[in-house]
N, C-alpha and C. Protein backbone atom coordinates (compact mmCIF):
# COMPACT_ATOMS: atom_id res chain seq x y z
N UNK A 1 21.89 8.35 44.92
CA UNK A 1 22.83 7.44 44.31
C UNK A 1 22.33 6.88 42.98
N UNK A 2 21.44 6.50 42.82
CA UNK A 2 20.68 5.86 41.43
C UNK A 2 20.54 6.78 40.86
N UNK A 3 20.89 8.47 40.42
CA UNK A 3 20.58 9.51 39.94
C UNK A 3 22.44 9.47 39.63
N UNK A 4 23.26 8.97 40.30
CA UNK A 4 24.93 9.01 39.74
C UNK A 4 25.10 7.72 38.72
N UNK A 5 24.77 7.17 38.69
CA UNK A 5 24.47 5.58 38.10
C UNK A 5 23.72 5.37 37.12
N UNK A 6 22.49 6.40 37.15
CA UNK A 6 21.46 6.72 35.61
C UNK A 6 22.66 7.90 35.01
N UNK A 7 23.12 8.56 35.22
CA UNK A 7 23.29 9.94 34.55
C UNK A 7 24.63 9.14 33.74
N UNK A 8 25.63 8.85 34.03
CA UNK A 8 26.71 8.15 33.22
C UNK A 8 26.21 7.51 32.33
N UNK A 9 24.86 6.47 32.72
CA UNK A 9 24.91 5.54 31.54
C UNK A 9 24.07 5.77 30.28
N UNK A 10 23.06 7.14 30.68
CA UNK A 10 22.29 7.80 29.53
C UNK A 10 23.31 8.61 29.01
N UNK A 11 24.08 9.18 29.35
CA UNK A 11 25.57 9.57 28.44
C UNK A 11 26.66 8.87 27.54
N UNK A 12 26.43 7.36 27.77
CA UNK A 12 27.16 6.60 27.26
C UNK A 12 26.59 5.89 26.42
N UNK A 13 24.78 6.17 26.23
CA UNK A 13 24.03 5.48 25.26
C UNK A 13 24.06 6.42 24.31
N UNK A 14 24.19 8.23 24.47
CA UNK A 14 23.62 8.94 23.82
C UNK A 14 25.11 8.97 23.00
N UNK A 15 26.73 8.95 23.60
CA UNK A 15 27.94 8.96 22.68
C UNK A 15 28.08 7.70 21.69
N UNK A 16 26.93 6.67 22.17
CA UNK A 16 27.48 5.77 21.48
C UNK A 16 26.04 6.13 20.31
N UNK A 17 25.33 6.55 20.36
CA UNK A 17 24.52 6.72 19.04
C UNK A 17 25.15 7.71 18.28
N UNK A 18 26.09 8.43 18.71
CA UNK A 18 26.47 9.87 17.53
C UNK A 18 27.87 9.19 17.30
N UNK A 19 27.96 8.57 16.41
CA UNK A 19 28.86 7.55 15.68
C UNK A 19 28.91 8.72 14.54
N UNK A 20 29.68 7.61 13.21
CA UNK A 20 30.01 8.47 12.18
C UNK A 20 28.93 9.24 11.41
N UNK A 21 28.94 10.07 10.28
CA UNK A 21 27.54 10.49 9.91
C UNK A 21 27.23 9.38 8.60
N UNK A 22 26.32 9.04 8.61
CA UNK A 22 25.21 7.94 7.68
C UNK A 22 26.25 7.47 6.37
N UNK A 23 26.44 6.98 5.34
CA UNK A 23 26.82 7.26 3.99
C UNK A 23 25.92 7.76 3.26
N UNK A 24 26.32 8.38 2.67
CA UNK A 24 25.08 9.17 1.72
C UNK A 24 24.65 7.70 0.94
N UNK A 25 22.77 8.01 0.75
CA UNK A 25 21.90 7.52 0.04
C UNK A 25 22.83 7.25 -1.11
N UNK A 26 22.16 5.94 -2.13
CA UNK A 26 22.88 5.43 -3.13
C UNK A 26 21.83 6.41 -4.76
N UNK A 27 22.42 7.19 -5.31
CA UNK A 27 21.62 7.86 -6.59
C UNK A 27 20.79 6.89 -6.73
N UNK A 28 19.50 7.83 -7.28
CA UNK A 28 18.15 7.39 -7.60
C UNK A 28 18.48 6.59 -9.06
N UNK A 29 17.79 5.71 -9.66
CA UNK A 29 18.22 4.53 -10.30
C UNK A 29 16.95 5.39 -11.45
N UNK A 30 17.49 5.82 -13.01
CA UNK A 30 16.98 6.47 -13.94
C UNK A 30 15.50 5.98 -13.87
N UNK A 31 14.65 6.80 -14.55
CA UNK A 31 13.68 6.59 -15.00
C UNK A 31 13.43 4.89 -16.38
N UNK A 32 13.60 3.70 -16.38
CA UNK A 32 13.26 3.12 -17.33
C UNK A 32 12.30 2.30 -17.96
N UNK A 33 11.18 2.47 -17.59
CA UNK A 33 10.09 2.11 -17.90
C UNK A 33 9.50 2.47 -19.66
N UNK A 34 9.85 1.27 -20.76
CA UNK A 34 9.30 1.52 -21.96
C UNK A 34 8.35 1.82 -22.56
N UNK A 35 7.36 2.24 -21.73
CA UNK A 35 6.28 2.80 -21.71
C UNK A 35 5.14 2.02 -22.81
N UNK A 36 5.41 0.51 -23.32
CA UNK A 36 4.71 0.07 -24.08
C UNK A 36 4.73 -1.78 -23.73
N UNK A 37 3.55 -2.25 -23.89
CA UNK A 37 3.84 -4.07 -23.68
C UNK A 37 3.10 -3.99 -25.33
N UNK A 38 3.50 -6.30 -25.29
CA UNK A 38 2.52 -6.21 -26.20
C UNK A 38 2.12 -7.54 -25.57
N UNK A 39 1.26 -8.08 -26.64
CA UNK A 39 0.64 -9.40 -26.26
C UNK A 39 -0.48 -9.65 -27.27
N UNK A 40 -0.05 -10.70 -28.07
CA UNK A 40 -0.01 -11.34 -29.07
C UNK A 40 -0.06 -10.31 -30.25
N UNK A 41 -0.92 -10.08 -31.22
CA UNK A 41 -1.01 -9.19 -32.10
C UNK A 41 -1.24 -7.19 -31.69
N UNK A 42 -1.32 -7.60 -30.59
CA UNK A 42 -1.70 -5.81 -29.72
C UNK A 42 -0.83 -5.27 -29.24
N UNK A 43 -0.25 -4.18 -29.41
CA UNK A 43 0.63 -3.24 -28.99
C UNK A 43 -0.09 -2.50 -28.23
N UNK A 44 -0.03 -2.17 -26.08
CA UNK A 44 -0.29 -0.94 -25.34
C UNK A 44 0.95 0.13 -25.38
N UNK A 45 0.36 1.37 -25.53
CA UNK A 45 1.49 2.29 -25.53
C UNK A 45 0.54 3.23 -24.49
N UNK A 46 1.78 3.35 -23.33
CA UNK A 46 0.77 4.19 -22.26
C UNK A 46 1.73 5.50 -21.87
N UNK A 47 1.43 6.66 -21.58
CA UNK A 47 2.00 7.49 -20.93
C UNK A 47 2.06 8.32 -19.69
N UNK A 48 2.31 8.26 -18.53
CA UNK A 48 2.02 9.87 -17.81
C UNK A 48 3.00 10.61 -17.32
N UNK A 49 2.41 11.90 -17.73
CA UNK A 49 2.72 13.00 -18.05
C UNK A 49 2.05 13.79 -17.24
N UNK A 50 2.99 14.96 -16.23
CA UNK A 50 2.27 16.17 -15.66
C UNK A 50 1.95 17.33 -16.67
N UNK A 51 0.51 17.33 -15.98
CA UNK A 51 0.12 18.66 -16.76
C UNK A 51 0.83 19.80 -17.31
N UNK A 52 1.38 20.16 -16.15
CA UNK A 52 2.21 21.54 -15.93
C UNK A 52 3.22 21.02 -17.48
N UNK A 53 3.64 19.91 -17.65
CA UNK A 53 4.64 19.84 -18.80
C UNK A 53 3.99 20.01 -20.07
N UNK A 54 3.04 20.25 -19.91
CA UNK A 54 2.24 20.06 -21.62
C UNK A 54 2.42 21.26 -22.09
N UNK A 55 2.48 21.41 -23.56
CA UNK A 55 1.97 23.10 -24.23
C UNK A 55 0.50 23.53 -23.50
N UNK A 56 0.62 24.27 -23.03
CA UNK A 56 -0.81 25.20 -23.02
C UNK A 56 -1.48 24.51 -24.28
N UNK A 57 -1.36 24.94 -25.33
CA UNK A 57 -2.39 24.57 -26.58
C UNK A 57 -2.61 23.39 -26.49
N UNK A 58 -1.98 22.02 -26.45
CA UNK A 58 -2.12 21.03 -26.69
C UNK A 58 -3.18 20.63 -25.14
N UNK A 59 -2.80 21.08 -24.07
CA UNK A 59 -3.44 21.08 -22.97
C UNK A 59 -4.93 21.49 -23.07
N UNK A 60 -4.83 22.83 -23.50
CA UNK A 60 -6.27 23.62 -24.08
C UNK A 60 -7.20 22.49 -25.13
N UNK A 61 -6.28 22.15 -25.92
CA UNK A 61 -7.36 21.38 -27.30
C UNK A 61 -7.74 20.13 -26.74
N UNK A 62 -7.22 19.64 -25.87
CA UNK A 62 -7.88 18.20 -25.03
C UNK A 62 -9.04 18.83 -23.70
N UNK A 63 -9.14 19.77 -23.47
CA UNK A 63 -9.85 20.35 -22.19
C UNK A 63 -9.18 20.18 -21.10
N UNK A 64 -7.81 20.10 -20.91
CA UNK A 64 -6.95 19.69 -19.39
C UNK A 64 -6.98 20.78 -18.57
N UNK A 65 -7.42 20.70 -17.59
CA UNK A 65 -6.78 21.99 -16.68
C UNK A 65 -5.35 21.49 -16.11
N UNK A 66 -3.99 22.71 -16.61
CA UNK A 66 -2.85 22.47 -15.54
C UNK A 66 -2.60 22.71 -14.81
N UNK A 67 -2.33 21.55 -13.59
CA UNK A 67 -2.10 21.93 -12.46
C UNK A 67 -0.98 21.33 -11.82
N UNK A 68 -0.18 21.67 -10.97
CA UNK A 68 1.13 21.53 -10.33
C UNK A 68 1.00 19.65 -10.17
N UNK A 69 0.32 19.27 -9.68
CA UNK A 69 0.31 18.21 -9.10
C UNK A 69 -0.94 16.92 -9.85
N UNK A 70 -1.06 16.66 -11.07
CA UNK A 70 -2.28 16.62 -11.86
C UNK A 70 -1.37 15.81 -13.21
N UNK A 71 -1.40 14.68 -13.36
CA UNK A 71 -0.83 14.14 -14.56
C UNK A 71 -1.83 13.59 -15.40
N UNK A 72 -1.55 13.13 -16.86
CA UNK A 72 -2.19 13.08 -17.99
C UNK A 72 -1.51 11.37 -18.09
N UNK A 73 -2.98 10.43 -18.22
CA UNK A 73 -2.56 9.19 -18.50
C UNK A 73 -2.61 9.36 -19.75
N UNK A 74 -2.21 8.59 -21.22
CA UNK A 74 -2.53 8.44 -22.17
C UNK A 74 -2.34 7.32 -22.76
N UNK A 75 -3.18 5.98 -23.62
CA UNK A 75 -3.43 4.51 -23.46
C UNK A 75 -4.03 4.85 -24.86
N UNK A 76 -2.67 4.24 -26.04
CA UNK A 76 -3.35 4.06 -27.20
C UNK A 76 -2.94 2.51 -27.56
N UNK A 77 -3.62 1.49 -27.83
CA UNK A 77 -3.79 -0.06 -28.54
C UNK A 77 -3.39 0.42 -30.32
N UNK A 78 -2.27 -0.12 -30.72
CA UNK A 78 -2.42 -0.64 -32.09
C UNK A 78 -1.88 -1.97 -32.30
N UNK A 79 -1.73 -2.70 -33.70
CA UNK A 79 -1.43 -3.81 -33.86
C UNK A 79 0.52 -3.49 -33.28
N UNK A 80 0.75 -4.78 -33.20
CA UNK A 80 1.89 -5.25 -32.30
C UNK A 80 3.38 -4.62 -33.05
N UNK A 81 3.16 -5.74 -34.70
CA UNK A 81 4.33 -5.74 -35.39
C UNK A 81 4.53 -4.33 -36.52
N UNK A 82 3.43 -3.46 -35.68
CA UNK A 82 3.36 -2.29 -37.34
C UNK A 82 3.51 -1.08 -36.85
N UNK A 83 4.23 -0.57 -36.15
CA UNK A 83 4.68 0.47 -34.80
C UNK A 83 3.67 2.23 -35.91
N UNK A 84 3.00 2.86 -35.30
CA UNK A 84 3.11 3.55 -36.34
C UNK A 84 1.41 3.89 -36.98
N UNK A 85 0.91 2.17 -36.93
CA UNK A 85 0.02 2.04 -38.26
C UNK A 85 -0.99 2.60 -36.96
N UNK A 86 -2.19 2.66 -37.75
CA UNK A 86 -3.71 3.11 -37.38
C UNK A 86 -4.28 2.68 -36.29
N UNK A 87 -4.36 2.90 -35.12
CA UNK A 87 -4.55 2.73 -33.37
C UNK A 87 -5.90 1.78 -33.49
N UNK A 88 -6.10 0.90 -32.67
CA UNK A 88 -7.01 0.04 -32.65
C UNK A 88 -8.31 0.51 -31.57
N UNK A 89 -9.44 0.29 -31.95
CA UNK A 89 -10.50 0.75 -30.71
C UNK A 89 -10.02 -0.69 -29.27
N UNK A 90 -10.21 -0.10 -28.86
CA UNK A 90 -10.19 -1.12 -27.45
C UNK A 90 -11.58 -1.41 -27.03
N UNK A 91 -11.90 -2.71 -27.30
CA UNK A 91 -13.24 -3.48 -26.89
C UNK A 91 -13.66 -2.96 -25.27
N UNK A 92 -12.57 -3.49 -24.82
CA UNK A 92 -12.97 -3.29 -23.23
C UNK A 92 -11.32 -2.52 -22.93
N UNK A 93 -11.68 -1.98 -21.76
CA UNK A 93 -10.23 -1.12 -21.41
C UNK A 93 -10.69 -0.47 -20.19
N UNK A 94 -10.04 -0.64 -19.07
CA UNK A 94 -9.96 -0.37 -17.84
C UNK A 94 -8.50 0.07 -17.32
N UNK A 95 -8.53 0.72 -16.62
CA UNK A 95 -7.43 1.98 -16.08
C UNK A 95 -7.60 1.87 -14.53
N UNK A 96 -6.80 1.83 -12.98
CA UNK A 96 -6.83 2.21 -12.25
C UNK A 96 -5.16 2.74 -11.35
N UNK A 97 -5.55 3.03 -10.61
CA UNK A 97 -4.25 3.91 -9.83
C UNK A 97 -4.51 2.89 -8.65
N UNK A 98 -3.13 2.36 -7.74
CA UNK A 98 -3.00 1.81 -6.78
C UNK A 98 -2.00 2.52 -5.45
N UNK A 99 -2.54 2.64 -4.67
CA UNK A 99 -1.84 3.75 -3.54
C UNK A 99 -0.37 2.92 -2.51
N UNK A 100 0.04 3.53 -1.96
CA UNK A 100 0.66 2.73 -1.34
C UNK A 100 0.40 1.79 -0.12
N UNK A 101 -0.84 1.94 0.63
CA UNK A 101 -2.04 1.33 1.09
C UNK A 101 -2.60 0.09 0.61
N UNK A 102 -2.68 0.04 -1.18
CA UNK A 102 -2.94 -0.52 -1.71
C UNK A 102 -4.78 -0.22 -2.13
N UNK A 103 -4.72 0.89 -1.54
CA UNK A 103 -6.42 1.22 -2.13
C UNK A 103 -6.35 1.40 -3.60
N UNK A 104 -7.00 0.79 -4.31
CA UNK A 104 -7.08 0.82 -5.49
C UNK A 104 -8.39 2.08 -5.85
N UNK A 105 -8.17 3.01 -7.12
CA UNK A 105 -9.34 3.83 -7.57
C UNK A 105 -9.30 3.82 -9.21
N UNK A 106 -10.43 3.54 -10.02
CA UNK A 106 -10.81 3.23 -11.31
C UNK A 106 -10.43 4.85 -11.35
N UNK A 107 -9.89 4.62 -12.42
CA UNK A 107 -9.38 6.32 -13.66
C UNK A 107 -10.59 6.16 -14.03
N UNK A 108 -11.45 7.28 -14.87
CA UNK A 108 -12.63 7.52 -15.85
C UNK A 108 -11.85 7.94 -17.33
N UNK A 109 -11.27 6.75 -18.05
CA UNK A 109 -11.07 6.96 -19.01
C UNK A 109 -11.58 7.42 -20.40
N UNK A 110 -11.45 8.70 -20.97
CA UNK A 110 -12.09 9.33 -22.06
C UNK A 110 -12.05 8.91 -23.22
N UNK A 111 -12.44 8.63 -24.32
CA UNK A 111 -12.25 7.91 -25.84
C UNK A 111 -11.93 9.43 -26.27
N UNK A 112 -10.77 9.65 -27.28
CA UNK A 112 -10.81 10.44 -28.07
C UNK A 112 -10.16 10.44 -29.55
N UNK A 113 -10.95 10.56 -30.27
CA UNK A 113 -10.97 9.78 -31.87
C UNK A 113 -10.27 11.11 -32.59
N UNK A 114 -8.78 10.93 -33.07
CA UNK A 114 -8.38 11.63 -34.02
C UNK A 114 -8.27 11.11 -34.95
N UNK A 115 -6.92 11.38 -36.01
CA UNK A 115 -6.99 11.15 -37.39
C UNK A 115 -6.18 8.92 -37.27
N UNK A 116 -5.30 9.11 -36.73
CA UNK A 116 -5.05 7.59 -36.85
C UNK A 116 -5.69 6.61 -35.85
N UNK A 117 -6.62 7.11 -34.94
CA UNK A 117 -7.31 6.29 -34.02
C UNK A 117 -7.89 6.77 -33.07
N UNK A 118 -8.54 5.99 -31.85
CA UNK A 118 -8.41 6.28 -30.49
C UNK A 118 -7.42 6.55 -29.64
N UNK A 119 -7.31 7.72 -29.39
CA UNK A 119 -6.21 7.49 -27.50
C UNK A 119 -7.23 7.90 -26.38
N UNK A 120 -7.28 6.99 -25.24
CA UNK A 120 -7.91 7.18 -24.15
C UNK A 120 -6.84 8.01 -23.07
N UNK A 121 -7.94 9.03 -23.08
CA UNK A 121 -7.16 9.77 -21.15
C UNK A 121 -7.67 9.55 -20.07
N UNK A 122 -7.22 10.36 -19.23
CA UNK A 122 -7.14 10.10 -17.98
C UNK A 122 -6.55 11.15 -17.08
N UNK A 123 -6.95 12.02 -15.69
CA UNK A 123 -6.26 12.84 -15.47
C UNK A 123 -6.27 11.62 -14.07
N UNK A 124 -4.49 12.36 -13.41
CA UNK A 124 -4.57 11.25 -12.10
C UNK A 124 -3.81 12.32 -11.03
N UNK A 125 -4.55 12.89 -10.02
CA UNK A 125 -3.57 13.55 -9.08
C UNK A 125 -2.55 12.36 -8.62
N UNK A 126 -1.94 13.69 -8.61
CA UNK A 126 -0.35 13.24 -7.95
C UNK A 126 0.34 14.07 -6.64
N UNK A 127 1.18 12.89 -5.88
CA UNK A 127 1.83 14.12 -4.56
C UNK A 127 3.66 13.90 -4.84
N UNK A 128 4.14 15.02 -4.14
CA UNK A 128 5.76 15.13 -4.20
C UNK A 128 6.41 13.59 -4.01
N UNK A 129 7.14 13.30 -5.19
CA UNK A 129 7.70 11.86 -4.16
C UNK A 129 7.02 10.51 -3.95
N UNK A 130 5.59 10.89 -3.78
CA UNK A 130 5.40 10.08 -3.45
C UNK A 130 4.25 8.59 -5.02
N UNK A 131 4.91 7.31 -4.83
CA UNK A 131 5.21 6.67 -5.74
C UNK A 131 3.58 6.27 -5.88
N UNK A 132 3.62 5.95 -6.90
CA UNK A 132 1.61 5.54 -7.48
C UNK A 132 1.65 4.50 -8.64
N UNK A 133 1.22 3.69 -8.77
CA UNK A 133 1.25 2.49 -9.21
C UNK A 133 -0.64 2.73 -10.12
N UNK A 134 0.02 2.13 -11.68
CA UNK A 134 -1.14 2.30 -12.34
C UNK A 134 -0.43 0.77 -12.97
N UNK A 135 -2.51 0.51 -13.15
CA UNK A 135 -2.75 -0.57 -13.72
C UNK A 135 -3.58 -0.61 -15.12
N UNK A 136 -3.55 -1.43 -16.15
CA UNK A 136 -4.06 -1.18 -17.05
C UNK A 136 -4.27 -2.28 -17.56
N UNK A 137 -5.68 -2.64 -18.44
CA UNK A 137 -5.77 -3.70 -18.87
C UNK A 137 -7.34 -3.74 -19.86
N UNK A 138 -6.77 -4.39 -21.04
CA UNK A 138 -7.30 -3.69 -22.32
C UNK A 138 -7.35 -5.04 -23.41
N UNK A 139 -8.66 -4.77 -24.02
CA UNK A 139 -9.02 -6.04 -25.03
C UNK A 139 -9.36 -5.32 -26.45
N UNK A 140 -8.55 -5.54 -27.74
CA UNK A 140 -8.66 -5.09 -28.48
C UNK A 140 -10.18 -5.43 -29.60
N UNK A 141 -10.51 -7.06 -29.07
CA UNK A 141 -11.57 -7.33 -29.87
C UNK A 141 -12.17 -8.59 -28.91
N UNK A 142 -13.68 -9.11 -29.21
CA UNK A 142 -13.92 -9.70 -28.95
C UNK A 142 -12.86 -11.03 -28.46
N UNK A 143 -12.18 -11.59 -29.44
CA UNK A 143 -11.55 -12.95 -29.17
C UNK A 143 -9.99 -12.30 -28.60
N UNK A 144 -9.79 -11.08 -29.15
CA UNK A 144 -8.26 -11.10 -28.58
C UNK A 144 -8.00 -11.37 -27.19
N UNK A 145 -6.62 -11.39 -27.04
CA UNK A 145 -6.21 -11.69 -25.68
C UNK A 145 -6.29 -10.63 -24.49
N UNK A 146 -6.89 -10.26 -23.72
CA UNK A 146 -6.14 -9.20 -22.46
C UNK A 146 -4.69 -9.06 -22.83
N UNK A 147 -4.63 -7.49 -23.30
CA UNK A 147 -3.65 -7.11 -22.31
C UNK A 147 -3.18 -6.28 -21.43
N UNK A 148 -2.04 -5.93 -20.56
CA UNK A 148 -2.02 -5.92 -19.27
C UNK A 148 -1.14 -5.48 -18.62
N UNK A 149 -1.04 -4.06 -18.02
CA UNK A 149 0.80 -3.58 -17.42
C UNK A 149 0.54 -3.08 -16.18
N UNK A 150 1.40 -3.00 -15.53
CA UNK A 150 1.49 -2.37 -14.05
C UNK A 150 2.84 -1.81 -13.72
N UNK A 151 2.89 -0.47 -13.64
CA UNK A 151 4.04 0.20 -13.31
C UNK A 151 3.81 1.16 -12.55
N UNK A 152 4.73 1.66 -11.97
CA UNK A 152 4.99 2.10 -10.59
C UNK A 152 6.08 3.82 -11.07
N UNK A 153 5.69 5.06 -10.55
CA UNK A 153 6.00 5.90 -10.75
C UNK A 153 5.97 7.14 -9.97
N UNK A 154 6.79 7.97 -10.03
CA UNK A 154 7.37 8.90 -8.59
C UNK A 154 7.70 10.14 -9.75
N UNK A 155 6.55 11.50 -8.93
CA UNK A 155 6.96 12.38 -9.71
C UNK A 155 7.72 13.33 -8.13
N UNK A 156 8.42 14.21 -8.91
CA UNK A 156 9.18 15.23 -7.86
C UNK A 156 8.28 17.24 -8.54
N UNK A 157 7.75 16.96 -7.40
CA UNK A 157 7.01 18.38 -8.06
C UNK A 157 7.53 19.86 -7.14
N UNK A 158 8.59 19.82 -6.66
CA UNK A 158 9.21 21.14 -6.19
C UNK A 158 10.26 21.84 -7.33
């Protein structure tokens, strides 16, 4: 008897879960991150970029190896109001990646001195989807101010 009495009512839990089907997910909300702060006289202009998207050459002349899953930070400081003008050395400048865990890991950021300045790299694995949070924070001179960004980013690598 308790086997006529279970069997109806695990049938009547299982019709009442297959209801209508879901609404579809709401579209993914664009990419808009300006890829630059400032703070006071200092302009950060930061980028990343998967490998796989670079020219070969331009990839080659920095030493990158490309790889599917492997992005390119790039963190150049110039003055604030002069978009353009001659990139500033960064006194102090620190880079890290934050997981969704929240384990934090220091980037080993590279100095590399071309014709209008420094840009510092950085290579940062990356997985499908899944979102990675970089932090950055950078002193252009002795007295200047810190400055300082944190953004959050999701590559799709299929």
């Amino acid at each position: 008897m308790p086997l006529r009495i279970l069997l109806p009512g695990l049938a009547g839990l299982v019709l009442a879960a297959c209801g209508e089907s879901p609404a579809r997910p709401p579209t993914a909300q664009p990419y808009t991150d300006p890829g630059f702060v400032t703070a006071g006289a200092v302009r950060l202009d930061y980028a990343l970029t998967l490998t796989s998207e670079l020219p070969s050459a331009i990839a080659g002349s920095y030493g990158i190896v490309q790889r599917r899953n492997l992005a390119l930070l790039a963190i150049t400081l110039s003055p604030a109001g002069d978009f353009g003008a001659s990139r500033l050395v960064a006194r102090e400048i620190h880079a890290e990646t934050v997981s969704l865990l929240g384990e934090r890991r220091a980037l080993q950021l590279r100095r590399v001195d071309e014709r209008g300045g420094p840009t510092y790299l950085a290579t940062v694995a990356v997985r499908h989807r899944e979102p990675i949070t970089i932090v950055i924070r950078a002193r252009a001179g002795a007295t200047a101010a810190e400055i300082a960004t944190r953004w959050t980013r999701a590559f799709h690598l299929e």
